[in-house]
C-alpha atoms as a PDB file:
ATOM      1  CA  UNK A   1     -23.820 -25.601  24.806  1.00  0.00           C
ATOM      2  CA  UNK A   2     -22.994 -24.101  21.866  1.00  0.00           C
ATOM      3  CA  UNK A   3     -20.957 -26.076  18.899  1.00  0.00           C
ATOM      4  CA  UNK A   4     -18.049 -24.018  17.576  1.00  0.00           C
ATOM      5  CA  UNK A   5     -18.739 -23.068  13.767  1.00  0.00           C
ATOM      6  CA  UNK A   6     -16.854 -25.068  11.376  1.00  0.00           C
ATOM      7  CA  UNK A   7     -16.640 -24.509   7.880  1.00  0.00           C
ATOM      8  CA  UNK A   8     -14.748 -27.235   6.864  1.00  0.00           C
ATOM      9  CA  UNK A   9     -15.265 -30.574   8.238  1.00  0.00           C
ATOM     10  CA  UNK A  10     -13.583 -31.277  11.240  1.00  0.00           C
ATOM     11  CA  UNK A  11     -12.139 -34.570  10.227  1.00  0.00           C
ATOM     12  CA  UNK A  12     -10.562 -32.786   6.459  1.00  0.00           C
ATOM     13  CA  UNK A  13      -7.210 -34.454   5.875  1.00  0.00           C
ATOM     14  CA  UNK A  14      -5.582 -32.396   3.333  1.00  0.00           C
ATOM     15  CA  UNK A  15      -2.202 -33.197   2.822  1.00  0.00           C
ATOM     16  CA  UNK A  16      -0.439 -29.840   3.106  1.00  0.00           C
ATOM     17  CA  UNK A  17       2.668 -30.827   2.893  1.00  0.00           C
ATOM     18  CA  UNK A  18       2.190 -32.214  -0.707  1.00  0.00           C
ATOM     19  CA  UNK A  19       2.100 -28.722  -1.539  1.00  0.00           C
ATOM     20  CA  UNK A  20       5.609 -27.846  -0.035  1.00  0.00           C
ATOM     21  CA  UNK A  21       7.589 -28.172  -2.652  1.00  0.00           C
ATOM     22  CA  UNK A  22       5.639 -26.894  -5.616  1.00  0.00           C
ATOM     23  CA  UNK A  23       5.100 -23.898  -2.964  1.00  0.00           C
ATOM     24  CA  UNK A  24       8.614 -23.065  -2.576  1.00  0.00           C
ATOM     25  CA  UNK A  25       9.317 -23.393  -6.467  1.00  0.00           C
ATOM     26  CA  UNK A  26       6.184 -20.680  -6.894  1.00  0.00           C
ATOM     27  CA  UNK A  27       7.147 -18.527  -4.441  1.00  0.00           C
ATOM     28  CA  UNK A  28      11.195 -18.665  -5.168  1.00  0.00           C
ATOM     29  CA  UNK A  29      10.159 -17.629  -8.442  1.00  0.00           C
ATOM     30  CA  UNK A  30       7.540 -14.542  -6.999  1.00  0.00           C
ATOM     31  CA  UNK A  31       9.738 -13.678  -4.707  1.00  0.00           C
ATOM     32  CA  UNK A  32      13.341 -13.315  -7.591  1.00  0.00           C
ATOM     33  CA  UNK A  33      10.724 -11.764  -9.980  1.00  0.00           C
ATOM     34  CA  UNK A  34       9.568  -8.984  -7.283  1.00  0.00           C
ATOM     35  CA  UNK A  35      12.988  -8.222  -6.775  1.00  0.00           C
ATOM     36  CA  UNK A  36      14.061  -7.933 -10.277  1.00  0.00           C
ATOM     37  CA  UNK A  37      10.597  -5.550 -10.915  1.00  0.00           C
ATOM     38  CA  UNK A  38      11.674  -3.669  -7.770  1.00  0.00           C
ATOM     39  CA  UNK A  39      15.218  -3.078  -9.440  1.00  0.00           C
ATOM     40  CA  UNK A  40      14.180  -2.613 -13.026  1.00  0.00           C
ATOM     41  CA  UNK A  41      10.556  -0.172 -13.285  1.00  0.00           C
ATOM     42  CA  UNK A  42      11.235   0.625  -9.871  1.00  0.00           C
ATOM     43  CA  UNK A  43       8.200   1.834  -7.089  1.00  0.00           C
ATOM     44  CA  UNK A  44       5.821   4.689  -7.733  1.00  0.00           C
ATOM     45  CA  UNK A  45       6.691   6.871  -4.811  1.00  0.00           C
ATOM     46  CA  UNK A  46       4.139   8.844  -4.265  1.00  0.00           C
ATOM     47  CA  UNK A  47       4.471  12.803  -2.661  1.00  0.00           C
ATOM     48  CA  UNK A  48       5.761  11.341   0.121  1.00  0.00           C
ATOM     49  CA  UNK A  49       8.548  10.035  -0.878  1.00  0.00           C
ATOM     50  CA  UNK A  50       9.301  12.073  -4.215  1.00  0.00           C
ATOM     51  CA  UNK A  51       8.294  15.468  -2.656  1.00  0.00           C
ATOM     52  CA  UNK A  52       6.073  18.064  -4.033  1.00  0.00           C
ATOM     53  CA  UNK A  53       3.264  20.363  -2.710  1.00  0.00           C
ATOM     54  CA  UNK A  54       0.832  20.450  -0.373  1.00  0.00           C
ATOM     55  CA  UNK A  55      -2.064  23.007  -0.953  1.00  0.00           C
ATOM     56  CA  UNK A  56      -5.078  23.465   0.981  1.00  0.00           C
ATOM     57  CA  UNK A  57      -7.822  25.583  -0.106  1.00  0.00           C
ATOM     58  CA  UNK A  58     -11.812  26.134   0.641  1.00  0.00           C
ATOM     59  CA  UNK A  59     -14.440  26.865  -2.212  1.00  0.00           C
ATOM     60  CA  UNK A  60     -17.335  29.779  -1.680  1.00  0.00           C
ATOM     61  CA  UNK A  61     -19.528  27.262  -3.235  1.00  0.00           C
ATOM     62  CA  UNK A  62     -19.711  23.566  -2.650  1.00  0.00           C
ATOM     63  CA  UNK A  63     -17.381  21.898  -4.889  1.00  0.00           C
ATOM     64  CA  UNK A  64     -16.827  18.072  -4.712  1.00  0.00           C
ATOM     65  CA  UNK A  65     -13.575  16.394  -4.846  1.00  0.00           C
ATOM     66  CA  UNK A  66     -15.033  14.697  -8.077  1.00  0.00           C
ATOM     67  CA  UNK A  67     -15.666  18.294  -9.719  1.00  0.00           C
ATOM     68  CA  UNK A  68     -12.030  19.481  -8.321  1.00  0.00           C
ATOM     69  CA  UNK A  69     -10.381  16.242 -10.255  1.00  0.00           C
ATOM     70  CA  UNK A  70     -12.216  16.800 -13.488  1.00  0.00           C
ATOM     71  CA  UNK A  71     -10.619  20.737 -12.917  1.00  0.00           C
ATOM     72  CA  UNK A  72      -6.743  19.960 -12.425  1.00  0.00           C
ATOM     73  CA  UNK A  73      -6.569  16.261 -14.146  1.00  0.00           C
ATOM     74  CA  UNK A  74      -5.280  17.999 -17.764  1.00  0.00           C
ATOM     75  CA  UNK A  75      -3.044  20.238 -16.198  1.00  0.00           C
ATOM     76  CA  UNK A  76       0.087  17.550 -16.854  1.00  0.00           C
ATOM     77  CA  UNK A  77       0.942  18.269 -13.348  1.00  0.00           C
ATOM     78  CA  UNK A  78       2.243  14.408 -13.071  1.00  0.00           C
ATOM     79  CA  UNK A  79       0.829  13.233  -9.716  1.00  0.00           C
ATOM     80  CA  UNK A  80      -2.049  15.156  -8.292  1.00  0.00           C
ATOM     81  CA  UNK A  81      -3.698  13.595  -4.934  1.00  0.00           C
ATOM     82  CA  UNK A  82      -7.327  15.179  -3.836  1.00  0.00           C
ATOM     83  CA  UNK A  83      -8.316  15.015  -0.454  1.00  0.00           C
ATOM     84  CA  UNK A  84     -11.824  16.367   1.194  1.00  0.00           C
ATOM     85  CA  UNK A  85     -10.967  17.743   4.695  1.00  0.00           C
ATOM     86  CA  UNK A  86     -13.084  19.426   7.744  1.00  0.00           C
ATOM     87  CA  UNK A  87     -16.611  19.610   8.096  1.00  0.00           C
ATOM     88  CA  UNK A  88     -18.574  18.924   5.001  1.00  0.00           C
ATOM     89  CA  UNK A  89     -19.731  23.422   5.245  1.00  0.00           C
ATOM     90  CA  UNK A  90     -16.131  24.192   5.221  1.00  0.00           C
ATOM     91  CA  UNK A  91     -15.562  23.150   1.504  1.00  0.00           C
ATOM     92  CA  UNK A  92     -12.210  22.424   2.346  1.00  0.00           C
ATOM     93  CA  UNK A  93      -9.716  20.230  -0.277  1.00  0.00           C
ATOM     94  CA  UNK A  94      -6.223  19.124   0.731  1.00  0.00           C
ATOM     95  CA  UNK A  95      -3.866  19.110  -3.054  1.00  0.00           C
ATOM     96  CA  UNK A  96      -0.903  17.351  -3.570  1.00  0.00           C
ATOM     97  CA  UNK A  97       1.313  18.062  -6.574  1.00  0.00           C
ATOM     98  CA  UNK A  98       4.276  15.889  -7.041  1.00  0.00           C
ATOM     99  CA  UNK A  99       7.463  17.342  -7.019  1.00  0.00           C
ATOM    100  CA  UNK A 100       7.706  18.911 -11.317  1.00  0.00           C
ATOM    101  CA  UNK A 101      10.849  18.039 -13.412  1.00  0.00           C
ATOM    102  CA  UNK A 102      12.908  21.718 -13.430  1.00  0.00           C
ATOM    103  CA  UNK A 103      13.018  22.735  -9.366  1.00  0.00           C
ATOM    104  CA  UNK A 104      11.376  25.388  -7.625  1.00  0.00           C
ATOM    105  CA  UNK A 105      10.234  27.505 -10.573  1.00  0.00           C
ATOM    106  CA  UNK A 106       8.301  24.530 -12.329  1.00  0.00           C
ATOM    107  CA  UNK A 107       6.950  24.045  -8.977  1.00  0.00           C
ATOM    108  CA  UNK A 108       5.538  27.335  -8.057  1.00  0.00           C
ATOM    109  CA  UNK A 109       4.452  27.695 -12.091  1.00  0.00           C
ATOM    110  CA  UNK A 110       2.639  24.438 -11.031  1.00  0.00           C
ATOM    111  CA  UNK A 111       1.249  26.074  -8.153  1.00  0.00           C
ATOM    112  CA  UNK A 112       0.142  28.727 -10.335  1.00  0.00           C
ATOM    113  CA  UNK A 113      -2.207  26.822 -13.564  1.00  0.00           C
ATOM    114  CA  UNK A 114      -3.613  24.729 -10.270  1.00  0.00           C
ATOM    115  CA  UNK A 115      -5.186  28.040  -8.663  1.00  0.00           C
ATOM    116  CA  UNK A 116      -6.462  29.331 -11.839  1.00  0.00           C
ATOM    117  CA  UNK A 117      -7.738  25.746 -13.113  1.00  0.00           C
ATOM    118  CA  UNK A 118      -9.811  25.958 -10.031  1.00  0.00           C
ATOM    119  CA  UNK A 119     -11.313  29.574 -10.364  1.00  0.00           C
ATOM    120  CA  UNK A 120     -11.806  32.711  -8.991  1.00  0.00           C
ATOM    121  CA  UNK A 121     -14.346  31.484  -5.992  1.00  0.00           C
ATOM    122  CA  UNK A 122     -11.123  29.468  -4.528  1.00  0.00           C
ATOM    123  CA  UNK A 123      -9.261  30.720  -1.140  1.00  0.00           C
ATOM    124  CA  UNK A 124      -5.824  29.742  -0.757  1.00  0.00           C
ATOM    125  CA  UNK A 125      -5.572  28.960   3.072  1.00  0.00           C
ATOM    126  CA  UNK A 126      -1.854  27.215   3.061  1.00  0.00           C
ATOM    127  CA  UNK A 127       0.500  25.972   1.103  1.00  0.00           C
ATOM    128  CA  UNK A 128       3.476  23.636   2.238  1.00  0.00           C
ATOM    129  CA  UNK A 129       6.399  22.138   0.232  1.00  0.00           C
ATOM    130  CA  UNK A 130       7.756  18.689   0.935  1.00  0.00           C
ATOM    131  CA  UNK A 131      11.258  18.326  -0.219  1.00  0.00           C
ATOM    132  CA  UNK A 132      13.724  15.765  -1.203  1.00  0.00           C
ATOM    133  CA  UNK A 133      15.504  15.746   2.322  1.00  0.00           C
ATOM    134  CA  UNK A 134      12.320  15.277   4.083  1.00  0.00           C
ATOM    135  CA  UNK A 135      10.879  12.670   1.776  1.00  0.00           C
ATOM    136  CA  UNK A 136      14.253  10.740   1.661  1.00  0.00           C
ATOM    137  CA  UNK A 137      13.530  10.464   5.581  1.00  0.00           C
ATOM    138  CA  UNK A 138      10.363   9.436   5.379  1.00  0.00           C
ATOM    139  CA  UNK A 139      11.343   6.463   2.886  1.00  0.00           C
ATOM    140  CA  UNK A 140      14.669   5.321   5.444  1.00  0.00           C
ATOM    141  CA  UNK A 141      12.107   5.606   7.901  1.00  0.00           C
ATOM    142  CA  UNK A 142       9.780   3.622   6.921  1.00  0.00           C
ATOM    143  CA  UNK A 143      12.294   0.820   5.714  1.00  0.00           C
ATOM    144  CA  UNK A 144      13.813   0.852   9.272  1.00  0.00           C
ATOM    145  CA  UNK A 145       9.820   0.252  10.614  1.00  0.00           C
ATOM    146  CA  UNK A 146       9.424  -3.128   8.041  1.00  0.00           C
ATOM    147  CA  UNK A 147      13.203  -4.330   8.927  1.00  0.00           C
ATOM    148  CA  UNK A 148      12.803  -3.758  12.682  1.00  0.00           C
ATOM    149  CA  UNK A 149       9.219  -5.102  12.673  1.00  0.00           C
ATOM    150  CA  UNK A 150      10.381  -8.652  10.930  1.00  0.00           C
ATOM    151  CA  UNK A 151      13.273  -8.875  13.364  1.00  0.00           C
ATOM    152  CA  UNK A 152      11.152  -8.233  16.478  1.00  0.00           C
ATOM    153  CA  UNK A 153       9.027 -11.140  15.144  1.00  0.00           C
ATOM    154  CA  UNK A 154      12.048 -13.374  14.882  1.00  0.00           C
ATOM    155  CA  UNK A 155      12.918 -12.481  18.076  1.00  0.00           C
ATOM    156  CA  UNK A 156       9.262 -12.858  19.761  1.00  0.00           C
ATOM    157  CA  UNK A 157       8.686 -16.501  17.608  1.00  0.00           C
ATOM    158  CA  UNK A 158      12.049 -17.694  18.853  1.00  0.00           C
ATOM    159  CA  UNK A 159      11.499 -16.767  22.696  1.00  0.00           C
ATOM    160  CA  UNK A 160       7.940 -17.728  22.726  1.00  0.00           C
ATOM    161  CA  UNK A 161       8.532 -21.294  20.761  1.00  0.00           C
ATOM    162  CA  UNK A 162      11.584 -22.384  18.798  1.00  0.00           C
ATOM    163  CA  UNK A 163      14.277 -21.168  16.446  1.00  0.00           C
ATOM    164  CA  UNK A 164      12.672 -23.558  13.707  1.00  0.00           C
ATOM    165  CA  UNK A 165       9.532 -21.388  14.513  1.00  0.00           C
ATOM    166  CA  UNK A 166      11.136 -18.113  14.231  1.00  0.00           C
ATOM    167  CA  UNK A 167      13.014 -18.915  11.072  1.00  0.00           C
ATOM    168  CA  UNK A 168       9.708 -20.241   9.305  1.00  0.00           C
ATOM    169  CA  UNK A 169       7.646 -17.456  11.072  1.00  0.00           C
ATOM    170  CA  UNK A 170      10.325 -15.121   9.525  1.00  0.00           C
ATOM    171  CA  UNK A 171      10.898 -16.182   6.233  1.00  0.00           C
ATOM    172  CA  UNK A 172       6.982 -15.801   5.609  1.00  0.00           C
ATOM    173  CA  UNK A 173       7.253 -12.305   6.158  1.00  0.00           C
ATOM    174  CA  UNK A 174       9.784 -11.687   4.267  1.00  0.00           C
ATOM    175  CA  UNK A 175       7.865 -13.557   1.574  1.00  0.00           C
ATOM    176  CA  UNK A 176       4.696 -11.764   1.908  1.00  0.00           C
ATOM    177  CA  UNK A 177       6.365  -8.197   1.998  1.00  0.00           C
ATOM    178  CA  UNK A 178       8.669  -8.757  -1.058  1.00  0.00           C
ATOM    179  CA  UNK A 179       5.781  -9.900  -3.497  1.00  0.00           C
ATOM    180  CA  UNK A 180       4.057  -7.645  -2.065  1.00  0.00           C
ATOM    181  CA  UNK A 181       6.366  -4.988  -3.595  1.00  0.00           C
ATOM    182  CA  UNK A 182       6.193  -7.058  -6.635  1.00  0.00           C
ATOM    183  CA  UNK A 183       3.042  -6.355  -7.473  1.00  0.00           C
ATOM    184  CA  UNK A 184       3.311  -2.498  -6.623  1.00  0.00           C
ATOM    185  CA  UNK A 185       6.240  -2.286  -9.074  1.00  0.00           C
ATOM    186  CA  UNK A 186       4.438  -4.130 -11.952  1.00  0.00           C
ATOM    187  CA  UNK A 187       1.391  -2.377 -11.295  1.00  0.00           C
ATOM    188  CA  UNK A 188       2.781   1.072 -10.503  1.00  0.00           C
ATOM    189  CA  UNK A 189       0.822   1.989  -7.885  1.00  0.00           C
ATOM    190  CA  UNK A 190       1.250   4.557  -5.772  1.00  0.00           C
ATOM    191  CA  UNK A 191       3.411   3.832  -3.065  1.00  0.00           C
ATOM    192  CA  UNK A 192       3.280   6.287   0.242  1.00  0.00           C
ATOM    193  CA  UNK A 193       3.267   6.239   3.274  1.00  0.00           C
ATOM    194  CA  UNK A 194       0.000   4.463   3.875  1.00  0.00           C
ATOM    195  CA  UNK A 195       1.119   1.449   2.070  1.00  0.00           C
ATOM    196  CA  UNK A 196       4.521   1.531   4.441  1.00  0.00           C
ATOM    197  CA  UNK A 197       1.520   1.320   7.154  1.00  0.00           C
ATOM    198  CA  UNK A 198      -0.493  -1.049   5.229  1.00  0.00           C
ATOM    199  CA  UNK A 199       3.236  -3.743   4.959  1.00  0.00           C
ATOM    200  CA  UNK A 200       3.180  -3.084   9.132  1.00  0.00           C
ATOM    201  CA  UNK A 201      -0.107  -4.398   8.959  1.00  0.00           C
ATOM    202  CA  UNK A 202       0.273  -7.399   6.741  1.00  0.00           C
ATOM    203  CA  UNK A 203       3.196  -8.492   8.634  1.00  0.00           C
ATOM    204  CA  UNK A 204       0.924  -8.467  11.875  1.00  0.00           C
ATOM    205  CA  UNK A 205      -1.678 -10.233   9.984  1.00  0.00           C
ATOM    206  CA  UNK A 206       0.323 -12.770   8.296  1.00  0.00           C
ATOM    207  CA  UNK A 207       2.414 -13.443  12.104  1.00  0.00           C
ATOM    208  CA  UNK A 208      -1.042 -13.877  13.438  1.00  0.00           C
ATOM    209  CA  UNK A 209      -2.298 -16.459  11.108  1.00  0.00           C
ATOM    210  CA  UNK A 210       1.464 -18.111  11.507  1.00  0.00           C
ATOM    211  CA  UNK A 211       1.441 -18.310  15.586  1.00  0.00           C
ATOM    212  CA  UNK A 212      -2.437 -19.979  15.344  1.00  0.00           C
ATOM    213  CA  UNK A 213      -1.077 -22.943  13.243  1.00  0.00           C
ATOM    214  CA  UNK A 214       2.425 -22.739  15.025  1.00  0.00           C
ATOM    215  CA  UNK A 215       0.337 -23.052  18.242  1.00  0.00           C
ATOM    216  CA  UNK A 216      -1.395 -26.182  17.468  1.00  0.00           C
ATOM    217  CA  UNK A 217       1.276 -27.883  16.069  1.00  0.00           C
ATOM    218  CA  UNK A 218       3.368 -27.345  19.820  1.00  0.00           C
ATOM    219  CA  UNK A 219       0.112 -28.272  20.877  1.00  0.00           C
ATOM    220  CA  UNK A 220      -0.073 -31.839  19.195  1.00  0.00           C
ATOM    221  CA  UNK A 221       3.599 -32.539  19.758  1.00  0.00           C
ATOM    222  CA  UNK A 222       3.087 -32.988  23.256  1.00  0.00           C
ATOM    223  CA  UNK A 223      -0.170 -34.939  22.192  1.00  0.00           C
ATOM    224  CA  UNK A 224       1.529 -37.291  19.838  1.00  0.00           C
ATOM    225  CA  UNK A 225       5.188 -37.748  20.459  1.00  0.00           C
ATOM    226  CA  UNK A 226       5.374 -40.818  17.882  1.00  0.00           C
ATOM    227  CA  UNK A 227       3.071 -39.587  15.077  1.00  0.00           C
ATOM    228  CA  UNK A 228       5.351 -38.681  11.912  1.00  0.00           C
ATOM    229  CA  UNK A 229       6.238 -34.986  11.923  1.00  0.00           C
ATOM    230  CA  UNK A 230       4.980 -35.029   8.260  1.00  0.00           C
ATOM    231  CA  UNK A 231       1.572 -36.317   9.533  1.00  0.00           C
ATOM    232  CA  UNK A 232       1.414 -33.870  12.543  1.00  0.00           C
ATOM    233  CA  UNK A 233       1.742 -30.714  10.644  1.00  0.00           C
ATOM    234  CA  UNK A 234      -0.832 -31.831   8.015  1.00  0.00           C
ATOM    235  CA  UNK A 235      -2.962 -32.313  11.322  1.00  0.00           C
ATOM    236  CA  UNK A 236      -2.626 -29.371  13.154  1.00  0.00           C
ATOM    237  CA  UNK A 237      -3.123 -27.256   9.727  1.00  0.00           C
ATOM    238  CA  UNK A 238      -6.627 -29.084   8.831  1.00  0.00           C
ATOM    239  CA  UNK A 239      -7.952 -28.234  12.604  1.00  0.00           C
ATOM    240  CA  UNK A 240      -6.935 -25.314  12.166  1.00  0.00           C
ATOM    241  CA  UNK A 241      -8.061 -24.243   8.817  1.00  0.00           C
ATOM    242  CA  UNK A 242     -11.705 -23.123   9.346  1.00  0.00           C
ATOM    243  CA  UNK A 243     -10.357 -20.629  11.684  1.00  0.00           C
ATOM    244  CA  UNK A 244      -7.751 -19.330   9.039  1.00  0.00           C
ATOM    245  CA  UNK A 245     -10.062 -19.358   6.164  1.00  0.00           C
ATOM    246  CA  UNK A 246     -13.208 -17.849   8.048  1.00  0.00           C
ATOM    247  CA  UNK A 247     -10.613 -14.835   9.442  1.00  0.00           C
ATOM    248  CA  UNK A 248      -9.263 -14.418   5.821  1.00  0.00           C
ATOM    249  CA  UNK A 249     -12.923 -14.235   4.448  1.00  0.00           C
ATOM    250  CA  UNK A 250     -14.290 -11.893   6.785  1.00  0.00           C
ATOM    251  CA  UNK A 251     -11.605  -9.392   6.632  1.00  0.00           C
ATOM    252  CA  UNK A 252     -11.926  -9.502   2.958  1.00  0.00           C
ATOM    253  CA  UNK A 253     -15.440  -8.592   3.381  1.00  0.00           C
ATOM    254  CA  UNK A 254     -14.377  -5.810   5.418  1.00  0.00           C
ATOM    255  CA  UNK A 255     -11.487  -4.670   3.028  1.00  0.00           C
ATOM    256  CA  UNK A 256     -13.599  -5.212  -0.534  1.00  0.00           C
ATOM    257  CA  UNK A 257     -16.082  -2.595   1.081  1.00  0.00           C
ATOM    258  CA  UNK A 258     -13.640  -0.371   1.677  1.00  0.00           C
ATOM    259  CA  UNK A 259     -11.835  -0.943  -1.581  1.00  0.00           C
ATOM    260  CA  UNK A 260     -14.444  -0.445  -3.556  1.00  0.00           C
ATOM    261  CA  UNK A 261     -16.701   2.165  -1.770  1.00  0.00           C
ATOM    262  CA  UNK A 262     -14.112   4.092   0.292  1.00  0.00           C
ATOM    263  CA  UNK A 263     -12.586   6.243  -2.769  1.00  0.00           C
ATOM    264  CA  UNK A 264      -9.605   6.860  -4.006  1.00  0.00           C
ATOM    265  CA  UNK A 265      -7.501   7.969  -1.288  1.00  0.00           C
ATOM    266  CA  UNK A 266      -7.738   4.775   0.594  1.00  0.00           C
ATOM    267  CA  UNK A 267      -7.811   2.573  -2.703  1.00  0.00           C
ATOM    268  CA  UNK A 268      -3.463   2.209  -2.404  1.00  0.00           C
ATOM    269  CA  UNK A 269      -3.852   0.987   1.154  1.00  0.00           C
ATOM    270  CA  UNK A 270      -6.814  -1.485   1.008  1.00  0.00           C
ATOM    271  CA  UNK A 271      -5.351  -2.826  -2.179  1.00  0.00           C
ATOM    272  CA  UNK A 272      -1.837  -4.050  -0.627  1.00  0.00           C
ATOM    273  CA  UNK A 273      -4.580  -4.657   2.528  1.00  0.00           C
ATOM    274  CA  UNK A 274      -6.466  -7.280   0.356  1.00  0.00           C
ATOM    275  CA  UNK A 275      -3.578  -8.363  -1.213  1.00  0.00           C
ATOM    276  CA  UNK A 276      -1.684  -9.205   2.017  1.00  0.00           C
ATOM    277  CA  UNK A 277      -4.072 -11.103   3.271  1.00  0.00           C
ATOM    278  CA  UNK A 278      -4.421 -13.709   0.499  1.00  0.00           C
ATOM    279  CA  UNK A 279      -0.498 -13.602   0.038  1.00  0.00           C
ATOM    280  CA  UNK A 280      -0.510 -13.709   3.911  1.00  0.00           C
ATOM    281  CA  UNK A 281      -3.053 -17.176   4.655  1.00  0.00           C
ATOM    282  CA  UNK A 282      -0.995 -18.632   1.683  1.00  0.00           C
ATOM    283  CA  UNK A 283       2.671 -18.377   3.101  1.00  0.00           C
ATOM    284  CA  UNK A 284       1.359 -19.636   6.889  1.00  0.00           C
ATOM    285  CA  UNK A 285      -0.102 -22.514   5.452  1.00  0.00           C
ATOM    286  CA  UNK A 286       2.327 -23.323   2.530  1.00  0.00           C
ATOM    287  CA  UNK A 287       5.859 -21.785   3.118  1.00  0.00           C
ATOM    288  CA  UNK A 288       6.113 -21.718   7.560  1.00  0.00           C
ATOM    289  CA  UNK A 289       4.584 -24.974   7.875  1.00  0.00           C
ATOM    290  CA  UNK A 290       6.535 -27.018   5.380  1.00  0.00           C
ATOM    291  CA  UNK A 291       9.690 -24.558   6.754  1.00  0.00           C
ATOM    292  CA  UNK A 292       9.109 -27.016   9.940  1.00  0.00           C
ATOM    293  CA  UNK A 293       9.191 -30.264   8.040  1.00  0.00           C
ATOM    294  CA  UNK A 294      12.545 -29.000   6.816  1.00  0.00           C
ATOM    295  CA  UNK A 295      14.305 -27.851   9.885  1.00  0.00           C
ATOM    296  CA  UNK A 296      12.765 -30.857  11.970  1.00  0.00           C
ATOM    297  CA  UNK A 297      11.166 -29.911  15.559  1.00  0.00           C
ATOM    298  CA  UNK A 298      11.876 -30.885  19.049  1.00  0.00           C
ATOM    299  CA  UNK A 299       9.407 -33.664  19.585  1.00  0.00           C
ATOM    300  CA  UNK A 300       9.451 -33.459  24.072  1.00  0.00           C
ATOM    301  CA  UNK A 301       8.797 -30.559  25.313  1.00  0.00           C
ATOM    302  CA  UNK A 302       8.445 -31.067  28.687  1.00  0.00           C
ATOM    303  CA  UNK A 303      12.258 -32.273  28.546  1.00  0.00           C
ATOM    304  CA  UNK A 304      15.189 -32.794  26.361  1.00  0.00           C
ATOM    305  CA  UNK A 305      13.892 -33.042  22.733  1.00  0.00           C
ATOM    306  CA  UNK A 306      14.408 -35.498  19.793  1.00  0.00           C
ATOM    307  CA  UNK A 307      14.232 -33.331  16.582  1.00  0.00           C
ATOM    308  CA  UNK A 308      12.437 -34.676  13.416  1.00  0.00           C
ATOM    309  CA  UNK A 309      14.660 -34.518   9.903  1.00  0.00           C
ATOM    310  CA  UNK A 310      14.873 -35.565   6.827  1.00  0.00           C
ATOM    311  CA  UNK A 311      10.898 -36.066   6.468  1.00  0.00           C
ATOM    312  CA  UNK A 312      10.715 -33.444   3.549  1.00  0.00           C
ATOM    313  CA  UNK A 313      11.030 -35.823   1.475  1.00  0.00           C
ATOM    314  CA  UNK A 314       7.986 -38.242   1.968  1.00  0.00           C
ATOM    315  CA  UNK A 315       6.035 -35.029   0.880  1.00  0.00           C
ATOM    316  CA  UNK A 316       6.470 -35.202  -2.573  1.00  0.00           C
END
């Protein structure tokens, strides 16, 4: 028979919870410093959001997006996303100009120095305008997807274990998705529509990781009704950490490839990918877990249950 793969040593006795408080202090501070970044430089919304112009056109001779970058990039047209579409023959490139300071006539005089930048072997097969009402939309939208998506987790954590669960499940999210923000406001990245996807994605990813280590610790309550609930949850993290960190490393793999090979019109979405998971393994490990310690468990379950308090503070 096989032996499962292991990493770390089965018998690692970390003490997690040492880290709870220090944890909390560093991610208290993240989380007041996203917000304050958030309210202060503000996101940068992308065409989605902002509105603009969407412009497809095909080339008589084989023009790469590269070559149709180097063409429009010192137009001072603000925001210009280049996108390769169809079959590689068609020579077909998807352009989106960001909506221009002075309404429709700087818009359509944008339109304009973009055709001639890109010459007279060009075709102009559509053109389509995003505006404000649309975008606005889009960006309720996809604020109601993130809210809704956190609350169905709190929902799902609390039916399937506890409300201490679903509370520490929860505030993790909430965690991840607000730095997360953070670090697109201080870095002004674009933010569109396939970073809205990408938060979807490290909520699932971040809930996953949580309900492995939430699942073991349910597991060794039943196991060990008298161990301290300090000692438990330090426990059921260490067997379960070479599972978390050889999931976190291989999707890295996965995401660094595309990061750094997949160009730019992916680069926004496998960035806040890569970041989420890091931000993701760190908040199911150090803010749900210690979350537990706080709120105290029920200790039975397979009848009425004692709960566990007050141990929060044998961890520092």
């Amino acid at each position: 028979m096989l032996k499962p793969l292991n990493f770390i040593p089965v018998d690692t006795k970390i003490s997690f919870m040492g880290f709870g408080r220090p944890a909390f202090i560093v991610s208290g501070v993240a989380v007041l410093a996203s917000i304050v970044l958030f309210l202060v430089l503000g996101l940068n919304l992308g065409i989605d959001f902002r509105g603009g112009s969407v412009i497809r056109v095909s080339f008589e001779n084989d023009m790469s997006v590269a070559e149709v970058r180097n063409k429009v990039g010192g137009l001072g047209l603000g925001d210009v996303q280049i996108q390769e579409i169809g079959d590689k023959e068609d020579n077909e490139v998807l352009i989106r100009i960001v909506q221009q300071p002075g309404g429709d006539a700087a818009q359509q005089d944008a339109s304009r120095k973009l055709m001639d930048a890109l010459g007279s072997d060009v075709e102009l097969r559509s053109k389509d305008v995003v505006g404000p009402t649309v975008s606005g939309e889009l960006a309720r939208q996809g604020t109601i997807a993130v809210v809704a998506a956190i609350f169905a987790v709190l929902a799902y954590i609390w039916f399937r274990f506890e409300w201490q669960f679903s509370l520490g499940a929860v505030a993790a999210l909430v965690h991840d998705v607000l730095v997360t923000i953070g670090v697109f406001a201080i870095l002004q990245i674009e933010f569109n529509l396939s970073i809205i996807a990408a938060l979807l994605t490290i909520v699932g990813y971040s809930l996953n990781d949580t309900v492995v280590v939430f699942d073991r610790v349910r597991e060794n309550l039943r196991k060990y009704k008298k161990l301290p609930l300090l000692d438990l949850l330090n426990q059921s993290i260490n067997q379960t950490l070479s599972r978390t960190i050889l999931t976190s490393v291989t999707t890295l793999i996965a995401l660094l490839s595309l990061y750094f090979f997949g160009g730019e019109v992916i680069s926004g979405f496998t960035f806040a990918m890569i970041w989420g998971v890091v931000i993701g393994t760190y908040s199911s490990v150090c803010i749900a877990s210690p979350l537990l310690l706080i709120l105290g468990v029920k200790r039975d379950w397979s009848g009425a249950g004692n709960t566990a308090k007050g141990e929060v503070a044998k961890a520092t």
